[in-house]
Structures are given as C-alpha cells and as structure tokens.
Protein backbone atom coordinates (compact mmCIF):
# COMPACT_ATOMS: atom_id res chain seq x y z
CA UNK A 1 -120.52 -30.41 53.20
CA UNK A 2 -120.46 -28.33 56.31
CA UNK A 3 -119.63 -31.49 58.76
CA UNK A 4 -117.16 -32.56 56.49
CA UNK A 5 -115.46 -29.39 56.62
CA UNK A 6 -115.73 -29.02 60.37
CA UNK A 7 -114.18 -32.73 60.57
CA UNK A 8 -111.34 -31.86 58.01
CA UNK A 9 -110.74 -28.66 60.34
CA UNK A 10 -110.52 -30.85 63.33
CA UNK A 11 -107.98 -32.89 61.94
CA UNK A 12 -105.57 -30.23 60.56
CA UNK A 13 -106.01 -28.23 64.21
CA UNK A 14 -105.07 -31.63 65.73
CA UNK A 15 -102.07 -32.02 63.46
CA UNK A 16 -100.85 -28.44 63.97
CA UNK A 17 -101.33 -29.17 68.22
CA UNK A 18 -98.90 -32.35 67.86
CA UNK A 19 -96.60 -30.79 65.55
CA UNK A 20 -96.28 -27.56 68.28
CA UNK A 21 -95.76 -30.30 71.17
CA UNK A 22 -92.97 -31.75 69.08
CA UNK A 23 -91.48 -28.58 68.09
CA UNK A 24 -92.12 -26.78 71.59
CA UNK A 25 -88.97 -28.67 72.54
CA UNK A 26 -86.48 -28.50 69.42
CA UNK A 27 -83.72 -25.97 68.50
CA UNK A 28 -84.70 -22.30 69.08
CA UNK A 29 -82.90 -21.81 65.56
CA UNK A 30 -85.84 -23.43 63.99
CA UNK A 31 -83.97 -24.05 60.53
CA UNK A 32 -81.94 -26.94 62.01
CA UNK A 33 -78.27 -27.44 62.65
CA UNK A 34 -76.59 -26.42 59.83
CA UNK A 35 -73.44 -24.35 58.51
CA UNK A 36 -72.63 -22.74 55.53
CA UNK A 37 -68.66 -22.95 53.99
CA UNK A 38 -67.42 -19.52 51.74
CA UNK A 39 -64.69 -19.63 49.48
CA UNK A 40 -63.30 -17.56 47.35
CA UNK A 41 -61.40 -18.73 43.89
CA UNK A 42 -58.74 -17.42 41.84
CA UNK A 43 -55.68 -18.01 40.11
CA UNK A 44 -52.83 -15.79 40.95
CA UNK A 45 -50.71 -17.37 37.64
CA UNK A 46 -50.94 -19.65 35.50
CA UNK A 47 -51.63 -23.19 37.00
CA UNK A 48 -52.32 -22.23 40.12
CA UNK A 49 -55.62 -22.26 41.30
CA UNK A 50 -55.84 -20.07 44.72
CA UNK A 51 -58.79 -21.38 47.18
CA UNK A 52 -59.45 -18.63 50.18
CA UNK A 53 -62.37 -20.82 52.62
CA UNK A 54 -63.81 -19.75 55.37
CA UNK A 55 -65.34 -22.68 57.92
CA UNK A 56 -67.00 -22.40 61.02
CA UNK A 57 -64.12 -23.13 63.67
CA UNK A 58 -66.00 -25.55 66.09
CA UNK A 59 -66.92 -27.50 63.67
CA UNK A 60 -63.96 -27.44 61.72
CA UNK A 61 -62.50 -28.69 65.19
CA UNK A 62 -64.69 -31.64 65.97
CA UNK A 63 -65.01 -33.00 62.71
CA UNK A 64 -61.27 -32.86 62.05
CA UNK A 65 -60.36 -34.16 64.93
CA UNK A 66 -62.96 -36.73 64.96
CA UNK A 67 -61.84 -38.20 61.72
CA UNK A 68 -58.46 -38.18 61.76
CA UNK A 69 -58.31 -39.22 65.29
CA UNK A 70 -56.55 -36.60 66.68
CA UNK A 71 -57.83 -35.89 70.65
CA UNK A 72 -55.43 -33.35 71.24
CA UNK A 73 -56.84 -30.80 68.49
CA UNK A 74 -60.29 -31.36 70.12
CA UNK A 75 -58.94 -30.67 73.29
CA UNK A 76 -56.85 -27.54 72.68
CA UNK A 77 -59.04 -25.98 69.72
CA UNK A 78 -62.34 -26.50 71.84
CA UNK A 79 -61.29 -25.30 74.90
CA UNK A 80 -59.95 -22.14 72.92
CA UNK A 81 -63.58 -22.32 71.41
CA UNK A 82 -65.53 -22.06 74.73
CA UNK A 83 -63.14 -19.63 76.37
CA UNK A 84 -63.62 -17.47 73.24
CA UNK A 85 -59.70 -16.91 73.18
CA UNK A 86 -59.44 -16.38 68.80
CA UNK A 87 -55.55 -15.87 69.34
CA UNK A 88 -55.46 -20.21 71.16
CA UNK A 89 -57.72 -20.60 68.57
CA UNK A 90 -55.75 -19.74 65.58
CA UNK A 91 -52.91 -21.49 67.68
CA UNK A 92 -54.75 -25.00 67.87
CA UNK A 93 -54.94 -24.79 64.26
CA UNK A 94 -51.47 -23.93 63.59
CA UNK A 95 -50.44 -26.31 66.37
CA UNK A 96 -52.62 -29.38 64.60
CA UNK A 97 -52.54 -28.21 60.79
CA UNK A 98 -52.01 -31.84 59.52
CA UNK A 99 -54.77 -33.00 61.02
CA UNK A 100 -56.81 -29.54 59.77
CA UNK A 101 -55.44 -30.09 55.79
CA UNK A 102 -55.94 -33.49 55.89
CA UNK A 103 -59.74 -33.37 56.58
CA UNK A 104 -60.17 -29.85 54.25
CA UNK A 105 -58.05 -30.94 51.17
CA UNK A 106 -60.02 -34.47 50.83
CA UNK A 107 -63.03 -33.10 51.12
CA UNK A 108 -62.00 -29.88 49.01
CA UNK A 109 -61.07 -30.78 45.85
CA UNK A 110 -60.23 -28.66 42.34
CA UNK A 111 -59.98 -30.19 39.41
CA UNK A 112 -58.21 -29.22 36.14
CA UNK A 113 -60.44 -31.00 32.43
CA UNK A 114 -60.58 -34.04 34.87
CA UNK A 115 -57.51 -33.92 36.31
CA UNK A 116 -56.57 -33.96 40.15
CA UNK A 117 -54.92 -30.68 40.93
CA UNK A 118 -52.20 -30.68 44.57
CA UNK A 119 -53.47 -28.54 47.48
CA UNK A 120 -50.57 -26.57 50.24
CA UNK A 121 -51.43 -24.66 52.24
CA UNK A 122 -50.78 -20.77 51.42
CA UNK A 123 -49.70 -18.63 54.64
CA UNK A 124 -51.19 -18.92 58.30
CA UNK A 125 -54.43 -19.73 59.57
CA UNK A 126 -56.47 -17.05 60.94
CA UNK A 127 -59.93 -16.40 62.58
CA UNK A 128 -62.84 -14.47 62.52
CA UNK A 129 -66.28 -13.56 63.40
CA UNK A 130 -69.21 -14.12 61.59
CA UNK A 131 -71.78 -13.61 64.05
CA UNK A 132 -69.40 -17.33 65.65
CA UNK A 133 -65.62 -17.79 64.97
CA UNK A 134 -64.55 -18.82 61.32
CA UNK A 135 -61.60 -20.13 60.58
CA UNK A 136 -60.08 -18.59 57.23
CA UNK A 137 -57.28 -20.37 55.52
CA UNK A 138 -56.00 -20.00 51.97
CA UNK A 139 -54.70 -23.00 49.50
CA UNK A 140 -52.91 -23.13 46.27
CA UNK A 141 -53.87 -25.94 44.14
CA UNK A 142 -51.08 -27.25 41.42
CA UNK A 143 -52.90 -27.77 38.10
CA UNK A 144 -52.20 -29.00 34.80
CA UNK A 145 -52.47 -26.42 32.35
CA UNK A 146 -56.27 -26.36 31.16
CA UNK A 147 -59.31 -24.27 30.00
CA UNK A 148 -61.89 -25.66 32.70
CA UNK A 149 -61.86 -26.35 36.36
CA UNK A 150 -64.59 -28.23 38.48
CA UNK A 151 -64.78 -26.96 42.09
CA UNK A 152 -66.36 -29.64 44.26
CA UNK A 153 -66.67 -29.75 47.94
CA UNK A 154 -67.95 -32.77 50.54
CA UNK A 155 -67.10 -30.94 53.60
CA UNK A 156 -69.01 -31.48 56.95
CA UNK A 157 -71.54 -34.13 55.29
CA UNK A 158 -74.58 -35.52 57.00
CA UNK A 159 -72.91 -38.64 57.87
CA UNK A 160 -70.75 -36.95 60.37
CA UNK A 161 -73.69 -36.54 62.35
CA UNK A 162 -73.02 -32.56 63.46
CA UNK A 163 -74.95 -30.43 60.82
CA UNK A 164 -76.79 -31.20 58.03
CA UNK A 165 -77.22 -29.83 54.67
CA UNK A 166 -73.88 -28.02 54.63
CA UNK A 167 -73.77 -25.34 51.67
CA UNK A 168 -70.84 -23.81 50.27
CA UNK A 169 -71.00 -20.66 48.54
CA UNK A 170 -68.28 -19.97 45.67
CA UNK A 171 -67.40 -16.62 44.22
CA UNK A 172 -64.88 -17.37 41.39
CA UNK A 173 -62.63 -15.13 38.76
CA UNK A 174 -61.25 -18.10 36.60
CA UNK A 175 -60.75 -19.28 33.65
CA UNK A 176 -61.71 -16.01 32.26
CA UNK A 177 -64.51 -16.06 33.81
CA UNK A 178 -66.41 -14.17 36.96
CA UNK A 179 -69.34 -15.85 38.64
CA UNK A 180 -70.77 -17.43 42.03
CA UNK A 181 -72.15 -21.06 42.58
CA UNK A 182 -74.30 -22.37 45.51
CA UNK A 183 -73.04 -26.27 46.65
CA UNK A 184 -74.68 -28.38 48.95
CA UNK A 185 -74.73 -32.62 49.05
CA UNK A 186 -77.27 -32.38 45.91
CA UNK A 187 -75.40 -30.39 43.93
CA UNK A 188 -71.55 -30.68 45.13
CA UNK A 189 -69.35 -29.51 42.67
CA UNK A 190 -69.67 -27.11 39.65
CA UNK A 191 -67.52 -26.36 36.67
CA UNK A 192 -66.16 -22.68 35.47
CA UNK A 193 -68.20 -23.35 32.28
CA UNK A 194 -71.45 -23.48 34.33
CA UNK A 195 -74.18 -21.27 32.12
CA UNK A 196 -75.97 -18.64 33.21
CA UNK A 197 -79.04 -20.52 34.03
CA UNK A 198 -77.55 -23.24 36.19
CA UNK A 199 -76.09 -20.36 37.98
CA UNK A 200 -79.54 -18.85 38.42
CA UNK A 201 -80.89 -22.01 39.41
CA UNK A 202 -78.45 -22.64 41.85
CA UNK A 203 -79.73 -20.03 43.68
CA UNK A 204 -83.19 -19.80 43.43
CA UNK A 205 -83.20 -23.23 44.80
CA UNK A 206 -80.98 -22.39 47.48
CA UNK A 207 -83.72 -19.46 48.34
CA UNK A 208 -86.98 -21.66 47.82
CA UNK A 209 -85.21 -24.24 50.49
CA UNK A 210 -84.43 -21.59 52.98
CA UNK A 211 -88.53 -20.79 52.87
CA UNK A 212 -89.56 -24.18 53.34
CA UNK A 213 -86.83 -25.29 55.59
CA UNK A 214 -86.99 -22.45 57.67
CA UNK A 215 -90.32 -23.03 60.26
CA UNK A 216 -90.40 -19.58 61.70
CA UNK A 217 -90.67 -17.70 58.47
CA UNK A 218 -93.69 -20.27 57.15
CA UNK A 219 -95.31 -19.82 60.69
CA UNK A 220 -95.09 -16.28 60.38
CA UNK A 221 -96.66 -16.34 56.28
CA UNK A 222 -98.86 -18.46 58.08
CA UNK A 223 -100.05 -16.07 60.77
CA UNK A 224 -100.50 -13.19 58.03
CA UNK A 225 -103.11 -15.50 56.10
CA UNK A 226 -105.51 -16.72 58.58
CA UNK A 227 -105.11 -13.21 59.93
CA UNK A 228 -106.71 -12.12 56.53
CA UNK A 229 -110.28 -11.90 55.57
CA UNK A 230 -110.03 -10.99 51.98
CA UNK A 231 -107.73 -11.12 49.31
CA UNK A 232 -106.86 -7.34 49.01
CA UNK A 233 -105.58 -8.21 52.86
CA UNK A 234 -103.11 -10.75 52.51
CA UNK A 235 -101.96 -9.35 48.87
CA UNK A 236 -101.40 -5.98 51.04
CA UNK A 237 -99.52 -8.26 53.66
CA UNK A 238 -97.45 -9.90 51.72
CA UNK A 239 -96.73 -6.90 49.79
CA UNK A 240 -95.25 -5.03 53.19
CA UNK A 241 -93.66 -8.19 53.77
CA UNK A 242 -91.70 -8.63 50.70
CA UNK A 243 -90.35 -5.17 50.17
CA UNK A 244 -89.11 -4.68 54.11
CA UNK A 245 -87.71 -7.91 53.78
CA UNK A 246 -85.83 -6.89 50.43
CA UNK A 247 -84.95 -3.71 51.23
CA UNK A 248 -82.89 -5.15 54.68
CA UNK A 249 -81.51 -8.13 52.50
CA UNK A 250 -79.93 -6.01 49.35
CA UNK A 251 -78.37 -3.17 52.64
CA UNK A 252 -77.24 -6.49 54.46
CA UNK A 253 -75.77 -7.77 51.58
CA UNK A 254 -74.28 -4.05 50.49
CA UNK A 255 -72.56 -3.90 53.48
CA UNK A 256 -74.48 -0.97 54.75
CA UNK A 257 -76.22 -2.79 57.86
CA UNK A 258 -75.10 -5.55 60.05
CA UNK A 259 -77.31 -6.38 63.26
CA UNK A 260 -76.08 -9.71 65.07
CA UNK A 261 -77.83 -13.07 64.69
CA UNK A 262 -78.65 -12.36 68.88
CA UNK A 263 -80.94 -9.80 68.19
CA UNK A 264 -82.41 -10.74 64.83
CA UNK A 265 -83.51 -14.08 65.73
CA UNK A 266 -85.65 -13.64 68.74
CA UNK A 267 -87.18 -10.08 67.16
CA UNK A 268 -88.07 -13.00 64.44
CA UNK A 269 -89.68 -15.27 66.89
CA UNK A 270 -91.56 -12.66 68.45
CA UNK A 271 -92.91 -11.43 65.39
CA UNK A 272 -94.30 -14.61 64.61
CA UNK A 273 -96.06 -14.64 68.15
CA UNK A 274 -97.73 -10.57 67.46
CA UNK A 275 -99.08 -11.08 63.97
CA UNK A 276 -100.82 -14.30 64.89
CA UNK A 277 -101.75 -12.54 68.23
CA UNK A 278 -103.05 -9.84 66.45
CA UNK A 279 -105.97 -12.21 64.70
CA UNK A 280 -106.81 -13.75 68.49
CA UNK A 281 -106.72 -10.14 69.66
CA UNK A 282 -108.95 -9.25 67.06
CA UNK A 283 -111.64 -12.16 67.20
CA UNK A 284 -112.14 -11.29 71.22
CA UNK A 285 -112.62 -7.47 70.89
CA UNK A 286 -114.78 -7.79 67.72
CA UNK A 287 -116.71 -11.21 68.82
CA UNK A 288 -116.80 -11.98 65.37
CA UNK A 289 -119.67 -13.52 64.01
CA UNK A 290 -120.38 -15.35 60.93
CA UNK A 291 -121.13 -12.65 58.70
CA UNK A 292 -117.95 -11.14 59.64
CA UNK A 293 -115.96 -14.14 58.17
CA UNK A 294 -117.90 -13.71 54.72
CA UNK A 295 -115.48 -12.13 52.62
CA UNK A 296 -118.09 -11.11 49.75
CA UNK A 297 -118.90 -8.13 51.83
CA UNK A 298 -118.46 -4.77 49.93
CA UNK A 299 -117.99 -2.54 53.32
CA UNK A 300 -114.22 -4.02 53.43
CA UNK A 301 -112.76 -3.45 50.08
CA UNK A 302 -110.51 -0.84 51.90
CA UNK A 303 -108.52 -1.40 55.28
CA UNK A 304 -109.69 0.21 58.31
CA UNK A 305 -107.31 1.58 61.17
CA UNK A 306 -106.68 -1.43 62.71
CA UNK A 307 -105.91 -3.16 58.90
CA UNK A 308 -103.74 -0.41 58.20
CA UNK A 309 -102.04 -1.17 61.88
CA UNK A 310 -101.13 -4.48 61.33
CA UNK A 311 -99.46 -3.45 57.82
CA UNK A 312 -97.37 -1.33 59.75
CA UNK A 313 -96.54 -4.24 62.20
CA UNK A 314 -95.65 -6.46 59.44
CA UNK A 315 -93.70 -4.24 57.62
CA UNK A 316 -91.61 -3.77 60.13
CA UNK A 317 -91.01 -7.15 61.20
CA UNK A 318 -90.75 -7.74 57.54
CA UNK A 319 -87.42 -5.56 58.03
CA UNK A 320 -85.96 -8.05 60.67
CA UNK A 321 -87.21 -11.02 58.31
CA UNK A 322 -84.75 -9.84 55.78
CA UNK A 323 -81.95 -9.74 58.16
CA UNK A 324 -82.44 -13.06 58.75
CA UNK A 325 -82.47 -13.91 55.21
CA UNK A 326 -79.27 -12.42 54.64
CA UNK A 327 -78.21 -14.32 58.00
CA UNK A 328 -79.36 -17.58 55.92
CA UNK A 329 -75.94 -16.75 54.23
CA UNK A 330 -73.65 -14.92 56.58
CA UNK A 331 -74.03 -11.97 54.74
CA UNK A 332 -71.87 -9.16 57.06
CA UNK A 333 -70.04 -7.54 54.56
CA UNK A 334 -69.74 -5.91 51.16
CA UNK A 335 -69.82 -8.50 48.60
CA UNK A 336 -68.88 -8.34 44.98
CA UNK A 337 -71.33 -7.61 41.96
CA UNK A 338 -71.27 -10.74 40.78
CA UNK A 339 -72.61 -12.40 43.97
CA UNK A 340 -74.99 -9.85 44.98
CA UNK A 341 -77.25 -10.48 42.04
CA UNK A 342 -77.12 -14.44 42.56
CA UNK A 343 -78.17 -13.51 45.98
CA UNK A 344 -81.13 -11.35 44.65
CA UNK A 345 -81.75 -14.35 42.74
CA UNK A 346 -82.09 -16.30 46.07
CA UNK A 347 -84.53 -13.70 46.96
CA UNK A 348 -86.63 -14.30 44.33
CA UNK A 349 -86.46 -17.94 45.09
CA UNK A 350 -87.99 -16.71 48.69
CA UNK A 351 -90.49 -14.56 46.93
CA UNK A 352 -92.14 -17.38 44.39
CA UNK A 353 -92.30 -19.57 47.41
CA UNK A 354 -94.05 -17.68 49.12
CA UNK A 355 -96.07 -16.14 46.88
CA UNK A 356 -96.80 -20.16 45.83
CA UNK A 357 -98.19 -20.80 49.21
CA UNK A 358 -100.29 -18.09 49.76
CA UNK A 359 -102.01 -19.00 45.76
CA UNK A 360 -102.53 -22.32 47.04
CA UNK A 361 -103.65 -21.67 51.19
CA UNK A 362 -105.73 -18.95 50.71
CA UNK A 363 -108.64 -20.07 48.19
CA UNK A 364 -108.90 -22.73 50.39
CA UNK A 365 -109.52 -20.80 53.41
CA UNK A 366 -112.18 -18.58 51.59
CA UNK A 367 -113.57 -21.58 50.63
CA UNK A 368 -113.89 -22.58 53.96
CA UNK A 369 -115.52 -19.20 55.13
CA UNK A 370 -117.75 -19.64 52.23
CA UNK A 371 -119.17 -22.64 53.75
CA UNK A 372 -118.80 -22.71 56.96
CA UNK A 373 -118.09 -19.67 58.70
CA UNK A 374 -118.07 -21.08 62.67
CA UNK A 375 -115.58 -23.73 60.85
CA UNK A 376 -113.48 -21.48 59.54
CA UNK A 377 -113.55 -19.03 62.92
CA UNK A 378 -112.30 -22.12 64.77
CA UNK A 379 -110.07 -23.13 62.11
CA UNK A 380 -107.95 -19.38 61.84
CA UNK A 381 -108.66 -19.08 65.70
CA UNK A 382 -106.56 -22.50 66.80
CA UNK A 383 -104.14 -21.82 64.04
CA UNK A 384 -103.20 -18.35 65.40
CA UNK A 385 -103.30 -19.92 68.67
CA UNK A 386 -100.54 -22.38 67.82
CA UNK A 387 -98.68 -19.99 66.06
CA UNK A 388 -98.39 -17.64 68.97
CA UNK A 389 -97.32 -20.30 71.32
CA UNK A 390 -95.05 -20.91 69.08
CA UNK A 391 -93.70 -17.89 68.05
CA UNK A 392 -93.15 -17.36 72.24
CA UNK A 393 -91.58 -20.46 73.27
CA UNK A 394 -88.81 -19.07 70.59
CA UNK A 395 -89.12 -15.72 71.63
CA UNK A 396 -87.62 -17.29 75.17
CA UNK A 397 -85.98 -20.12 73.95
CA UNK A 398 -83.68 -17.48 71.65
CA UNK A 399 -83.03 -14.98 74.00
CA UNK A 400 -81.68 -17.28 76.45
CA UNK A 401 -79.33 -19.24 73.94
CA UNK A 402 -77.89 -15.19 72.96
C-alpha cells in the first residue's frame, strides 16, 4: 500500500511541476481575460424601458470597431485609450456612435411578452473608472405595452476572440418588481418574472465559478491544507479565511472601502507564496519526522505559537482575498439592497466551494500521513514548493503589469 502511495504521490507532484511550467508563463491575472458588463434597468413611463450599461472602453473599442469595420474608431478611441485622455475618449465615442450603437443594441436586446422593443440612445456618452476606463451610456427601449420583459445580452462573446466568459450583472426596478440577475453565455437573458431561487442560483453559481476559475485563490486554499496537520488546523484556517474575506467583501460592496486592483492583486499573489512558505519554513526548522506527520497525536489538539502565527497571517491575507472577491465584480461603490444580498449570495457560493474542497482534499491527505508518513512529507513538501514559486512569479509578474 505504501509504494503505491509513494507512486500515486509521484505522479500528482509531477502533474503539479508541469502545470507550474505552463502557468509560470500565463497572465499574472490568473482568472483569465475576462470583463464584466453592469447595467442598470428601469422604466421612466410607461413603455419605456430605460437601460443605463456600463462597458469596459477598450474593449468596447476593438470589438466595435472590429465588427462593424470601422478603422477610424480603433484608431482615435485607442489612441485616447493608451494616452489615458477620458475627455478623446468620450470624444471617439461621440465621434463614432453609429458604429458604438450598432454593435451594443444587437447584442443588447429587451424584450416586451416576446416582443422586440426599439433602442436610441438617451443623452451623451461618458466615461469612467473602475479600477480601467468604462464607458457609460444610457438607452431607452420603445415597448409594447406588457406585464413582462426579458433582458438578454450577447455582448463581447467568446467568438470575438478578446475575453471570455463575459458576465453582465443586472439590477432592475420593473415591472413592479426590484431584483438583480447574473448573465453570462450560459445563462444570457432573464425575465422580470424570474423567482427567487433562480435569482439565488444565479449567483451562487456565479460565486462557485469565480473559486474554481480563479487559480490564485485555489493555490492559496491549497497552501493552507498541506500546511495543516490536523483537522482542528485547517477548520481554524479556513475559519480566519472566510470571515476576513467576508468582512472586506460586504465593506467593499457597502461602499466603505475601495483599494485599487494594483495593490490587491499582487498582496494576493504574495500571500499565496507566504502561507505555502510557511509549511517549507516549517519542515526545515522542525526536521520533521514521521511521527510528526501522525495526526492521532493528543499533544496538538491546541495550536502552539507558531499555529496561532500563521492564523494571524491568513487572516489577514484573508482581508485582501475579499477585496479581490469584490474585484471579481467591480464592486467600488455603494450598491443597492437588493444587489448586495445577491452578492452575499455569491459569497456563499465561494464559501461551499471551498468548504467542498477542503471535505474532499483533506481526508485524503490524512490518509496519506496515516500510511505513509515520508510519502506524505514529500507530498505537502513539493506541493508548498510549487505553490510558492508560484505565488512569486505573480507576486513579480503583477507588480510590474500595475
């Protein structure tokens, strides 16, 4: 049983090795190239249907421009992009608006019980920041008179080839009725009758994905269990982990506390690289042996100085993690009721994750210890090895990209 342990061990280190290679040279971002679209829904009177959307500008630019042909928007609206000029930028979309409504109303559409409503634009274009320029513009959509509207958005798909996975979130007061809605190409429209659950659902999901698409934060869950003997360890861990992060998301998305994406992300990166140092650290000082692995042992039911240490650490990384939750989303202002508790509900979509992986991963790692310790010491060791290397090329790549 031992060898084939040992031989299962050397198999998932050797994974983990090629997957840091391959990684070591991708996007310091680490969740991918992606964008998220706001809007904001209302209806000012009666058939009229008032859309207020926020878009990232560059992107708004070059996919615009790209398909509707127009070389002169990409010209004048990227150049105003890279100089960071926002007044040339609002002026580029002013200057090229056809070309702007003609990608945003076909791939922004409301409908009315089924039937097409007509988009115009409503005032001027303006920009803002959101950590990078967004471009905000407002439409009024020409309904027939009905009780039910379906909101349903395609904009910057996949196929495009710039981001991928492009959410939208919705906040909406029609209809008689308040509520928020998470899109993205799996789920791209909703209707103002949506229930309660599909609204919780929406988000949950939304938070579940950001877990599992986002590598840093799994390295870094990753780097608190192997850095665990026992159970009372990592439940401690996680504990730390999922209050600071909470606590930072709900202030984030209160308003209260906005730190830019430049500082957040490589504190992120380098918290991944200290927690899983902390284990190598650890096994060198200590020259841990097997019985130190065996996590039976009555002398640590309770955390010593060093365990109650690395709580601290992680609870204050934990902190950062949150910002970078709420970054997930843009979150950098006040937000209304309504959408504040669908985004605790993507919270708790985080949370079961994570609490999911840690249920599943660490039984198997006592199991491991159980029987074979040196296994197991090699096993966490390498891990935490990769994980720090990880967590550093990051650290560097992210503070160079701010």
């Amino acid at each position: 049983m031992a060898v084939v342990l040992r031989r299962c061990s050397a198999g998932v280190l050797l994974l983990l090795l090629v997957l840091a290679l391959v990684l070591a040279g991708g996007r310091a971002e680490a969740h991918g190239f992606s964008s998220v679209v706001y809007a904001d829904v209302t209806s000012p009177q009666s058939g009229t249907v008032r859309v207020a959307l926020e878009l990232e500008y560059d992107l708004l630019v070059v996919s615009a421009a790209d398909a509707q042909g127009d070389d002169d928007l990409f010209e004048e609206g990227d150049g105003a992009w890279q100089d960071g000029d926002l007044p040339g930028q609002v002026r580029a979309l002013r200057d090229h608006s056809s070309t702007v409504l003609d990608y945003v109303t076909a791939r922004f559409t409301v409908t009315a019980d089924g039937r097409s409503c007509t988009p115009a634009l409503h005032g001027d274009y303006t920009v803002g920041l959101r950590d990078v320029p967004y471009a905000h513009l407002t439409l009024d959509y020409t309904c027939p008179q009905a009780d039910e509207h379906e909101i349903a958005t395609s904009l910057f798909p996949d196929s495009e080839g710039y981001v991928k996975g492009t959410k939208a979130v919705v906040t909406y007061d029609l209809d008689l009725r308040e509520g928020s809605a998470a899109l993205d190409p799996e789920r791209p429209s909703f209707s103002t009758h949506q229930t309660t659950a599909e609204r919780f659902w929406d988000f949950f999901r939304l938070g579940a994905e950001h877990l599992l698409g986002g590598l840093d934060h799994l390295l870094f869950l990753a780097a608190l269990i192997v850095g665990s003997r026992r159970l009372r360890e990592v439940v401690l861990a996680a504990s730390a982990f999922t209050l600071a992060h909470s606590v930072t998301f709900v202030l984030a998305a209160l308003g209260l506390v906005t730190v830019p994406a430049g500082l957040v992300e490589p504190v992120i990166a380098l918290s991944i690289a200290v927690v899983a140092g902390w284990h190598l650290v650890a096994l060198v000082r200590r020259g841990r042996s097997a019985t130190d692995l065996d996590t039976s042992s009555s002398s640590h039911l309770s955390l010593d100085r060093s365990g109650w240490g690395r709580l601290a650490v992680v609870f204050s990384f934990g902190l950062v993690h949150g910002l970078g939750f709420a970054g997930a989303l843009g979150i950098d202002a006040a937000w209304s009721w309504t959408l504040l508790w669908s985004l605790l509900v993507f919270n708790i979509g985080i949370e079961t994750v994570q609490l999911g992986l840690i249920v599943v991963t660490f039984p198997l790692l006592v199991l491991v210890r159980r029987r074979s310790p040196t296994a197991a010491l090699w096993l966490t060791g390498t891990v935490a090895a990769v994980v720090t290397v990880m967590g550093l090329i990051w650290f560097v790549q992210r503070v160079a990209a701010s």
